[in-house]
C-alpha atoms as a PDB file:
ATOM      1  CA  UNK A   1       0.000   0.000   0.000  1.00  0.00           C
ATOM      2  CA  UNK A   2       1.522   3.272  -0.915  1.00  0.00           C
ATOM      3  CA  UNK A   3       0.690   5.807   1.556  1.00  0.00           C
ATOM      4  CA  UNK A   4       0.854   9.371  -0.063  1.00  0.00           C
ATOM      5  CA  UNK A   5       1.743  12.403   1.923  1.00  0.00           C
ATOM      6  CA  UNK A   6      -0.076  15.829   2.508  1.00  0.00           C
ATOM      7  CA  UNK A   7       2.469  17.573   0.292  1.00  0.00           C
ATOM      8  CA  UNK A   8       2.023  15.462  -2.657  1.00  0.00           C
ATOM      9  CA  UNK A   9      -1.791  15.351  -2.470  1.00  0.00           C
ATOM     10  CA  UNK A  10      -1.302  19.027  -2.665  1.00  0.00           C
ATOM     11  CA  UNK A  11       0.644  18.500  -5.570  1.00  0.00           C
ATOM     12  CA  UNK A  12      -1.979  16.480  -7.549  1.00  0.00           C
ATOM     13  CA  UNK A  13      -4.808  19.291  -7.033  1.00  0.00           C
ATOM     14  CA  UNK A  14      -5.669  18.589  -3.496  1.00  0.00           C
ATOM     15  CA  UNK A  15      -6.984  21.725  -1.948  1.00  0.00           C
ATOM     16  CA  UNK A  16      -7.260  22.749   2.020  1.00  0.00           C
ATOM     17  CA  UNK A  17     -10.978  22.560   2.428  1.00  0.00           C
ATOM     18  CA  UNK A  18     -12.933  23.629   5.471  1.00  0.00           C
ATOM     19  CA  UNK A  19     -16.721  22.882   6.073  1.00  0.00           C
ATOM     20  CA  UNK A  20     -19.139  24.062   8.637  1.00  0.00           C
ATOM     21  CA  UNK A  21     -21.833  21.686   9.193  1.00  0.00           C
ATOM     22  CA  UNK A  22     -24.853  22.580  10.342  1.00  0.00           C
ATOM     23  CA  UNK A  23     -27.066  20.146  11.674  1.00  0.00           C
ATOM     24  CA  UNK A  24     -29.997  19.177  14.244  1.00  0.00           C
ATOM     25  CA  UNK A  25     -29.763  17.852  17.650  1.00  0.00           C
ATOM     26  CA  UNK A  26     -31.608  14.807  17.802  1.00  0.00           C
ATOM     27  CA  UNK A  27     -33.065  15.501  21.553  1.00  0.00           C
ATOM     28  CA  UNK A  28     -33.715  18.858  20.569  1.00  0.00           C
ATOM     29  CA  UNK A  29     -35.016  18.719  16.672  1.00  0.00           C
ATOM     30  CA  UNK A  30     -35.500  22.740  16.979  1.00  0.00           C
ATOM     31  CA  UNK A  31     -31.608  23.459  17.676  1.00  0.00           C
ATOM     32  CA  UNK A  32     -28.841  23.490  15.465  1.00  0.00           C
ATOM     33  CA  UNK A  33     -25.490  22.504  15.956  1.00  0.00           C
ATOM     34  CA  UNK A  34     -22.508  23.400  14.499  1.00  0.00           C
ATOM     35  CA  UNK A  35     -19.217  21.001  13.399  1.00  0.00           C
ATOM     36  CA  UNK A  36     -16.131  22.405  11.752  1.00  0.00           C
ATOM     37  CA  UNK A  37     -14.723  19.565   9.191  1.00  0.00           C
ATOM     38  CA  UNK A  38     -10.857  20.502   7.358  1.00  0.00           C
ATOM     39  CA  UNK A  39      -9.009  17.822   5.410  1.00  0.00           C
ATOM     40  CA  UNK A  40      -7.463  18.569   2.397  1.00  0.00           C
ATOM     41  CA  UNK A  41     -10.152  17.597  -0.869  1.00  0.00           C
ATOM     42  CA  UNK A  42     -10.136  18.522  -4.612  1.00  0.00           C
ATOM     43  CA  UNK A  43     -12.376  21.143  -5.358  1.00  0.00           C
ATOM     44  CA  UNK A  44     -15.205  21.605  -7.115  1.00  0.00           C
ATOM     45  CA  UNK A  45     -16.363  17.996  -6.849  1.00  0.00           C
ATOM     46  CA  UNK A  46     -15.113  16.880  -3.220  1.00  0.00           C
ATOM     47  CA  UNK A  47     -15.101  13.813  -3.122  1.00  0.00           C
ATOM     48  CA  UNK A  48     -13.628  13.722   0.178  1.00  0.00           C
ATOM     49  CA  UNK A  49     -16.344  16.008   1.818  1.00  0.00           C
ATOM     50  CA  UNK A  50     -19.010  14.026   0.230  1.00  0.00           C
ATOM     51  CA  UNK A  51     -17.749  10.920   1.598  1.00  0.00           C
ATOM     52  CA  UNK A  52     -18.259  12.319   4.867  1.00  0.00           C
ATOM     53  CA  UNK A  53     -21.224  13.741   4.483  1.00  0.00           C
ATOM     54  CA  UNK A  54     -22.641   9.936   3.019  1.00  0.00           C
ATOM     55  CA  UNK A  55     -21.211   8.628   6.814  1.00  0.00           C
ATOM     56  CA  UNK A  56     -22.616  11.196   8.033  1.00  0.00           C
ATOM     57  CA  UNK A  57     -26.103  10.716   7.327  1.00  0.00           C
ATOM     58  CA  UNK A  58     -25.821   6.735   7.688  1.00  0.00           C
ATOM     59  CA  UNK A  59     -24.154   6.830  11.066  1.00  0.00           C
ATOM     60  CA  UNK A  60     -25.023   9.617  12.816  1.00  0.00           C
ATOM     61  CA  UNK A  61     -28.113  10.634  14.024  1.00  0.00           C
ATOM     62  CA  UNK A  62     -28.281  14.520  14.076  1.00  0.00           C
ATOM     63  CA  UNK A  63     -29.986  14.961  10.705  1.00  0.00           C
ATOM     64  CA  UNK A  64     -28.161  17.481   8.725  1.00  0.00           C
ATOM     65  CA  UNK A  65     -29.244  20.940   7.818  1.00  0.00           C
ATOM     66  CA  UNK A  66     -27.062  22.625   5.902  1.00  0.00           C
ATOM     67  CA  UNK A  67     -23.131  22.584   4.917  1.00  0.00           C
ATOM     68  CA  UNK A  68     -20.952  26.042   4.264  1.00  0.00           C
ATOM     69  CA  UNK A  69     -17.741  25.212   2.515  1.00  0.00           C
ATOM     70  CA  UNK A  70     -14.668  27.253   1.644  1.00  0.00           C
ATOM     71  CA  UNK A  71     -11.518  26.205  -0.090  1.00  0.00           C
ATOM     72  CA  UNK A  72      -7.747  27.573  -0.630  1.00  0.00           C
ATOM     73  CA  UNK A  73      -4.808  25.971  -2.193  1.00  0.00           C
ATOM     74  CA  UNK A  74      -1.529  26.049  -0.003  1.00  0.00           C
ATOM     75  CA  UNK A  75       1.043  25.773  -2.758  1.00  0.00           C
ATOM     76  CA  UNK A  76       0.969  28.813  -4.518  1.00  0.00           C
ATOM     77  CA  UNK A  77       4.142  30.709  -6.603  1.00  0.00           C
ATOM     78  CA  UNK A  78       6.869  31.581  -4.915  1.00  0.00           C
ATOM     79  CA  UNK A  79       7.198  34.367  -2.579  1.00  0.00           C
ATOM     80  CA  UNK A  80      10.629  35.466  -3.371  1.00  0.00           C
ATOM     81  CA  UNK A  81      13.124  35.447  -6.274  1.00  0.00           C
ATOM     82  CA  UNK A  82      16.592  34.792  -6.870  1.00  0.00           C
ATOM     83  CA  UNK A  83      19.315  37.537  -6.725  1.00  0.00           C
ATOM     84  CA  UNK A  84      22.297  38.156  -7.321  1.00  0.00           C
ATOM     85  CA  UNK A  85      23.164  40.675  -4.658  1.00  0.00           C
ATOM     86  CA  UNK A  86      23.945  39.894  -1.100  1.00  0.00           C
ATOM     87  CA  UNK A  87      24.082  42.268   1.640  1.00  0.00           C
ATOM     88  CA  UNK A  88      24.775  41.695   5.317  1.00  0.00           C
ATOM     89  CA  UNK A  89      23.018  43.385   8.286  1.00  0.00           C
ATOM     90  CA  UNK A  90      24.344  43.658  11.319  1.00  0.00           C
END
């Protein structure tokens, strides 16, 4: 089994993706609760979300009521650039 680390996911697409999940107690129908879900997914389809979601709704009994969901890759260009200058401080 290969096991494939946060950095490469990352590297294939994988996205940091945070969802608030709303849902219903199930003692108390008329309040809602919220859950705060993060693990990195591939947006726009997450597939990882909605297979958390699907156990969600078979194994856990607060029904759900709604699901916010924001989404920011963590690779991005690089911040600096090379130079060819080099200057000490202190």
């Amino acid at each position: 089994m290969r096991v494939e680390t946060a950095m490469r996911r990352q590297l294939n697409g994988y996205r940091l993706t945070t969802a608030e999940i709303l849902y219903r107690l199930p003692d108390h129908p008329d309040l809602l609760q919220s859950f705060i879900w993060q693990e990195l997914d591939i947006a726009p389809r997450f597939p990882v979300l909605r297979d958390f979601l699907d156990f969600w709704e078979r194994r856990i009994e607060g029904r759900l009521h709604s699901v916010r969901v924001a989404s920011a890759g963590l690779i991005g260009p690089g911040e600096w650039r090379y130079t060819e200058h080099l200057r000490h401080i202190h």
